[in-house]
PDB file of N, CA and C in Angstrom:
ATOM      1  N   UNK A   1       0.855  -1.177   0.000  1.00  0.00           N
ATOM      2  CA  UNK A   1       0.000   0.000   0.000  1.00  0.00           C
ATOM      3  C   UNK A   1       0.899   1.237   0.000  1.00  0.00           C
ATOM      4  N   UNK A   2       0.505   1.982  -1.202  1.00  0.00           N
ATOM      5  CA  UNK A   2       1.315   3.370  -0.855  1.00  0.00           C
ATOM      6  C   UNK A   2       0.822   4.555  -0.525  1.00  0.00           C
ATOM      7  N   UNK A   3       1.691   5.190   0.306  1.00  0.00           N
ATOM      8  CA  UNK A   3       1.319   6.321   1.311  1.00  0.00           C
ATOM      9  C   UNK A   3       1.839   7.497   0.907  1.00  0.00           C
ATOM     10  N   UNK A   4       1.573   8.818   1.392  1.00  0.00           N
ATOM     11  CA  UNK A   4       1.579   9.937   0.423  1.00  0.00           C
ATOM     12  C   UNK A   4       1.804  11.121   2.249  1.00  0.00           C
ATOM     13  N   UNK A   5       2.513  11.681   1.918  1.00  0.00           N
ATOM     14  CA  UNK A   5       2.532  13.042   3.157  1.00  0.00           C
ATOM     15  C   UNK A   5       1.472  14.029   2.408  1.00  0.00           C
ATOM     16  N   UNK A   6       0.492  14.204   3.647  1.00  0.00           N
ATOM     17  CA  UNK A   6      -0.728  15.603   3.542  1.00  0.00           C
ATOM     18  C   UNK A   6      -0.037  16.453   4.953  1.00  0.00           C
ATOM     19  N   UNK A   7       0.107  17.654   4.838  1.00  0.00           N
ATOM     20  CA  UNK A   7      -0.403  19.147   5.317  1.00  0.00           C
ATOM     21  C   UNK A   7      -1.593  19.420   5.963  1.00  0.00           C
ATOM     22  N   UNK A   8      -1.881  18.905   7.059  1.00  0.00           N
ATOM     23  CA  UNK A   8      -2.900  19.881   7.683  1.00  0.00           C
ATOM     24  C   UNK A   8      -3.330  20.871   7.497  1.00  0.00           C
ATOM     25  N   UNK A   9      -4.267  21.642   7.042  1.00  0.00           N
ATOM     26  CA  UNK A   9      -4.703  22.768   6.788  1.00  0.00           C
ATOM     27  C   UNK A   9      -5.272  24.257   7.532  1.00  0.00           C
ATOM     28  N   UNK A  10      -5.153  23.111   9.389  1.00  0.00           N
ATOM     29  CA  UNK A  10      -5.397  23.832  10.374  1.00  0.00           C
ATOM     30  C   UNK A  10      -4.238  23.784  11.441  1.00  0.00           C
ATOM     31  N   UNK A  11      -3.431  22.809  11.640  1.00  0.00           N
ATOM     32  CA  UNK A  11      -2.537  22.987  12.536  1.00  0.00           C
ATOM     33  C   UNK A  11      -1.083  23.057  11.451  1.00  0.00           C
ATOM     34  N   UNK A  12      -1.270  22.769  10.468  1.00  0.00           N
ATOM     35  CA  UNK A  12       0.133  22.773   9.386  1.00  0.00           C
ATOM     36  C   UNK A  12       1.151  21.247   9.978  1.00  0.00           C
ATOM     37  N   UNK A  13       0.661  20.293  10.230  1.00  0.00           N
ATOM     38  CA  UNK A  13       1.292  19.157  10.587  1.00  0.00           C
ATOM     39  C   UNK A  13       1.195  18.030   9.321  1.00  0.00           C
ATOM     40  N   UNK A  14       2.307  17.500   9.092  1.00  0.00           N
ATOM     41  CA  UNK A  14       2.341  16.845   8.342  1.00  0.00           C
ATOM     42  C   UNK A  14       1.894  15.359   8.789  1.00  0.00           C
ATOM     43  N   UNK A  15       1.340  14.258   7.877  1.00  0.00           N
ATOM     44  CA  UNK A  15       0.959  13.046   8.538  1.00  0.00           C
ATOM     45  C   UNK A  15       1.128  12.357   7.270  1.00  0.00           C
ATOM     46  N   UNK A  16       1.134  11.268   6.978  1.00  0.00           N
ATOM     47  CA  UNK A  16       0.867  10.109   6.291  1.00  0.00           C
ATOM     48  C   UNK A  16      -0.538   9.868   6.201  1.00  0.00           C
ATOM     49  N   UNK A  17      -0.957   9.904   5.105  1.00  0.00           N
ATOM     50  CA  UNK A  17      -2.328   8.714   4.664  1.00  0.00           C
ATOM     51  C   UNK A  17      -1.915   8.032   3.501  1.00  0.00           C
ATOM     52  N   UNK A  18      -2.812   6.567   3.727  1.00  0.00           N
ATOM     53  CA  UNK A  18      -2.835   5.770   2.649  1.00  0.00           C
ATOM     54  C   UNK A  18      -3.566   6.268   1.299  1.00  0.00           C
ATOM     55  N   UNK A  19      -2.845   5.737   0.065  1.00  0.00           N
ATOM     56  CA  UNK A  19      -3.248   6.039  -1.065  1.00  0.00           C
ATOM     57  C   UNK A  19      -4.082   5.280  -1.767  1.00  0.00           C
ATOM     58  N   UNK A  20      -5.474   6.034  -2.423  1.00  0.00           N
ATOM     59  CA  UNK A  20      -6.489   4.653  -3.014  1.00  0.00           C
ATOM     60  C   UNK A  20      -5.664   4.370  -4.623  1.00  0.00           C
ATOM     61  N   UNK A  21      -6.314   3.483  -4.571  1.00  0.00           N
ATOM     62  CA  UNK A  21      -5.399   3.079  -5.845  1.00  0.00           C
ATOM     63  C   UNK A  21      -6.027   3.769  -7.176  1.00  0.00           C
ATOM     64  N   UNK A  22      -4.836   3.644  -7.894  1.00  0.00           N
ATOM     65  CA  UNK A  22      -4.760   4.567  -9.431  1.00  0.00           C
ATOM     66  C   UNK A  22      -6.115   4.565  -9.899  1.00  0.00           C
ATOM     67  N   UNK A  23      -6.833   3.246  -9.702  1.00  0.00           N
ATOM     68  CA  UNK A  23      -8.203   2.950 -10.602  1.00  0.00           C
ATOM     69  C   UNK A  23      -9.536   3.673 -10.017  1.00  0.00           C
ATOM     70  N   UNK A  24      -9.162   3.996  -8.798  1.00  0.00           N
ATOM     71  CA  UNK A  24     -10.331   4.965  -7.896  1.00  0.00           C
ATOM     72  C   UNK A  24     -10.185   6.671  -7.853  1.00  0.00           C
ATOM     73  N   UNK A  25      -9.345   6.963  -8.435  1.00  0.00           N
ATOM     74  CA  UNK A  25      -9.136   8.132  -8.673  1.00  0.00           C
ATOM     75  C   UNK A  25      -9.182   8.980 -10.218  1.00  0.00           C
ATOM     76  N   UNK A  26      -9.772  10.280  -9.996  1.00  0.00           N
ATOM     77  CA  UNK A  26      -9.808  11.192  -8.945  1.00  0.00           C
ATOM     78  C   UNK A  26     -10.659  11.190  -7.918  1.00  0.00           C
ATOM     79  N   UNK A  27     -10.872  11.275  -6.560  1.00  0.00           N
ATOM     80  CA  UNK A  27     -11.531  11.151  -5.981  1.00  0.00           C
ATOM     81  C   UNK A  27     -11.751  11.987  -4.431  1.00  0.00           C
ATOM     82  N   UNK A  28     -12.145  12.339  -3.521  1.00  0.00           N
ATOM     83  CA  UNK A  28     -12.145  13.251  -2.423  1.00  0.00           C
ATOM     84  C   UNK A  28     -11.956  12.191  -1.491  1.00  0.00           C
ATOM     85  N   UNK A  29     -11.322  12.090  -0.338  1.00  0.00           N
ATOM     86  CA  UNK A  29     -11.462  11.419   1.261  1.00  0.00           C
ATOM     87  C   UNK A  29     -11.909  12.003   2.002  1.00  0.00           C
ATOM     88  N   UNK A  30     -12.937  12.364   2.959  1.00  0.00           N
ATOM     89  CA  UNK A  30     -13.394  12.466   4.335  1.00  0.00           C
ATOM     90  C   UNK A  30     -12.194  12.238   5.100  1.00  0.00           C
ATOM     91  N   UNK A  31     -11.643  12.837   6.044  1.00  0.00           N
ATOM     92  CA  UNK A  31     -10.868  12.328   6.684  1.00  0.00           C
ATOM     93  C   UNK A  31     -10.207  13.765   8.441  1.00  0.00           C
ATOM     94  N   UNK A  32      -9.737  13.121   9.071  1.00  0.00           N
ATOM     95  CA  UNK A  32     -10.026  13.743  10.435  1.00  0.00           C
ATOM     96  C   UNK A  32      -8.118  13.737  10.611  1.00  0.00           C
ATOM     97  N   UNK A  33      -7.442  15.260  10.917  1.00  0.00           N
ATOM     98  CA  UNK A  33      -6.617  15.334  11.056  1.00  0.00           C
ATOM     99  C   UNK A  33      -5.581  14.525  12.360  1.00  0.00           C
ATOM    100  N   UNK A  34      -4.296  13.810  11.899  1.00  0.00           N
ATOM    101  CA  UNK A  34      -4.008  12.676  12.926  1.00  0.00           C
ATOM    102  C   UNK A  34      -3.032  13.499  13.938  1.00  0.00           C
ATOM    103  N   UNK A  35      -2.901  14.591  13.937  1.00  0.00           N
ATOM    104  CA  UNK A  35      -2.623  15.395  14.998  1.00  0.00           C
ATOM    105  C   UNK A  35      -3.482  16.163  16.217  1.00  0.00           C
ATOM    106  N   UNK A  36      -4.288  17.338  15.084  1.00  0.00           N
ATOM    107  CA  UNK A  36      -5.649  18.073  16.183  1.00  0.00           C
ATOM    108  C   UNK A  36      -6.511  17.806  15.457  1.00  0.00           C
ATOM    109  N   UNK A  37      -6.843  16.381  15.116  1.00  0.00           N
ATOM    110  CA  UNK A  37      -7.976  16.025  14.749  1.00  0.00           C
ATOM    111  C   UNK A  37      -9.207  16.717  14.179  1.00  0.00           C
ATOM    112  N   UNK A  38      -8.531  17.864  13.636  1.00  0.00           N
ATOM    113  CA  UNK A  38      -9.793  18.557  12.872  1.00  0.00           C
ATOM    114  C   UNK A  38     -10.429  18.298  11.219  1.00  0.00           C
ATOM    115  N   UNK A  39     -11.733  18.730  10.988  1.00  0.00           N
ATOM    116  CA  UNK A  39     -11.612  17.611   9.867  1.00  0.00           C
ATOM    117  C   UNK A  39     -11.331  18.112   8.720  1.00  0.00           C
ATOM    118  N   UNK A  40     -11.057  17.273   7.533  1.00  0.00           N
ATOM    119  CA  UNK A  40     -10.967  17.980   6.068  1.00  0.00           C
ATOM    120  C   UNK A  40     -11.171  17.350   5.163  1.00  0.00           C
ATOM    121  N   UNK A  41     -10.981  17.654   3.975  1.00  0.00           N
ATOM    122  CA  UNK A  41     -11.104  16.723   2.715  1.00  0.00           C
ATOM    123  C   UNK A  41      -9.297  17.030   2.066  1.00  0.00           C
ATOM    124  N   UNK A  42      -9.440  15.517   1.637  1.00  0.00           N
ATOM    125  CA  UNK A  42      -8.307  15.034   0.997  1.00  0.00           C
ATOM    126  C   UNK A  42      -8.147  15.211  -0.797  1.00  0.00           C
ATOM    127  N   UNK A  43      -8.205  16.175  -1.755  1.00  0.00           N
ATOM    128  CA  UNK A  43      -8.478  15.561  -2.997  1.00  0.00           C
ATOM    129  C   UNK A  43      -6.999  15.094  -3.258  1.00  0.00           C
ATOM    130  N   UNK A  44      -7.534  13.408  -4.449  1.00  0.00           N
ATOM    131  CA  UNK A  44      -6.242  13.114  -4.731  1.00  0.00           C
ATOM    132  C   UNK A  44      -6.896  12.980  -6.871  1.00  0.00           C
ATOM    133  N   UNK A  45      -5.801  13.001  -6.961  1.00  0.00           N
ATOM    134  CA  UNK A  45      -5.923  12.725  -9.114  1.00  0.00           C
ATOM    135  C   UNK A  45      -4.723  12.029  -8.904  1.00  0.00           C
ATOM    136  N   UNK A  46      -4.913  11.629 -10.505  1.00  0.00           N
ATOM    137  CA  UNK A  46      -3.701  11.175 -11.271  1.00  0.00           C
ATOM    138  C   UNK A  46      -2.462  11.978 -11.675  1.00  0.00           C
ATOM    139  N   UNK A  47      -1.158  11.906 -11.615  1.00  0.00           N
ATOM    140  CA  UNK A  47      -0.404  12.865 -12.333  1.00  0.00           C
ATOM    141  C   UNK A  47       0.333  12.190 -13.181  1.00  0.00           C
ATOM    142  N   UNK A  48       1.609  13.759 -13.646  1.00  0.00           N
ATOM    143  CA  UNK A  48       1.789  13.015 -15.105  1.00  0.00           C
ATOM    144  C   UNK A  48       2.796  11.688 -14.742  1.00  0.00           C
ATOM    145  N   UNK A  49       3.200  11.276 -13.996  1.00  0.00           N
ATOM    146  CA  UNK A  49       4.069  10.240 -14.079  1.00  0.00           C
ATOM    147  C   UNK A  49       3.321   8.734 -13.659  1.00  0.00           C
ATOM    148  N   UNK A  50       1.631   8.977 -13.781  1.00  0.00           N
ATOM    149  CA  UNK A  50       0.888   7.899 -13.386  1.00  0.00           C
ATOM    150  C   UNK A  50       0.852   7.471 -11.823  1.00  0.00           C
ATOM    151  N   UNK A  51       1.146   8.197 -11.522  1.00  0.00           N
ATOM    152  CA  UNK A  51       0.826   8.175  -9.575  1.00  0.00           C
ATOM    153  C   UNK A  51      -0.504   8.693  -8.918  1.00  0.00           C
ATOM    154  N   UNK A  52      -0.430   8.815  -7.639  1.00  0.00           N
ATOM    155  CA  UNK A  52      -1.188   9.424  -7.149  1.00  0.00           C
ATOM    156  C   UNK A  52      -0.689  10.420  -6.292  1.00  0.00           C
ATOM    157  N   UNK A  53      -1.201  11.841  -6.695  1.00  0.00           N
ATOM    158  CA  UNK A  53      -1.313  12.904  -5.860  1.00  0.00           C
ATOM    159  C   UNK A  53      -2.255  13.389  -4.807  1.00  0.00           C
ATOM    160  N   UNK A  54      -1.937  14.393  -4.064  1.00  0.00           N
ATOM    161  CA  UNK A  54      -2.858  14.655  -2.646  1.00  0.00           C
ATOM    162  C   UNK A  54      -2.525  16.278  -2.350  1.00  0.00           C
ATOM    163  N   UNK A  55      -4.038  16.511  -2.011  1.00  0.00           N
ATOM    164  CA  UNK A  55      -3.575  17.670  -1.421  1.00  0.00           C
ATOM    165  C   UNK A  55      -5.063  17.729  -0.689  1.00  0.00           C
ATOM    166  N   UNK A  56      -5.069  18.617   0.675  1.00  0.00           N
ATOM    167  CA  UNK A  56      -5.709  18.157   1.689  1.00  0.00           C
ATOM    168  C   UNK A  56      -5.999  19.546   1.912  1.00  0.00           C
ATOM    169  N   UNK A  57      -7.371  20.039   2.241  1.00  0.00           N
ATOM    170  CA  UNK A  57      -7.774  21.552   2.687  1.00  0.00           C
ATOM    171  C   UNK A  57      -8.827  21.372   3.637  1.00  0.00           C
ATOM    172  N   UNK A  58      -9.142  22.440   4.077  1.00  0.00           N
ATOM    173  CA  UNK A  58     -10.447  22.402   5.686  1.00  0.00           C
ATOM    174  C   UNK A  58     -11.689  22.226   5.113  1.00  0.00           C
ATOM    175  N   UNK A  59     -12.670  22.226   5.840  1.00  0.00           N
ATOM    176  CA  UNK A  59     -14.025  22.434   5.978  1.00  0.00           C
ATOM    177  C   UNK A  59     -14.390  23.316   6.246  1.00  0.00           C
ATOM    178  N   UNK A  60     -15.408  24.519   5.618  1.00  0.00           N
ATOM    179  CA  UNK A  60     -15.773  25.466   5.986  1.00  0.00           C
ATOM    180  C   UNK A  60     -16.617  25.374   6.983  1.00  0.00           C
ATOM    181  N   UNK A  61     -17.019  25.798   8.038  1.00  0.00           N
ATOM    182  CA  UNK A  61     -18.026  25.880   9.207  1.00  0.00           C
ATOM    183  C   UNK A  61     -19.135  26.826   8.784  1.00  0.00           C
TER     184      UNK A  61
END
């Protein structure tokens, strides 16, 4: 399984999440920050070298 470093978007902490695979993407994650647990969305796509990318922003309240 490969894993990808996200940016917190509220505390700026970096963490590890697992990556869905090439065939499920592009796609958004739900997901709850593994530091101050606050929540966000994950979007990940395809890039050009056939991987998977990530980038992770807040939830508006």
């Amino acid at each position: 399984m490969d894993i990808a470093p996200v940016t917190c978007p509220s505390c700026f902490e970096v963490f590890s999440v697992p990556l869905p695979a090439s065939s499920e993407v592009p796609c958004e994650l739900d997901y709850d920050c593994e530091v101050c647990c606050r929540p966000m969305m994950i979007q990940c796509w395809s890039d050009e070298l056939d991987g998977v990318s990530v980038e992770a922003y807040g939830l508006e309240d």
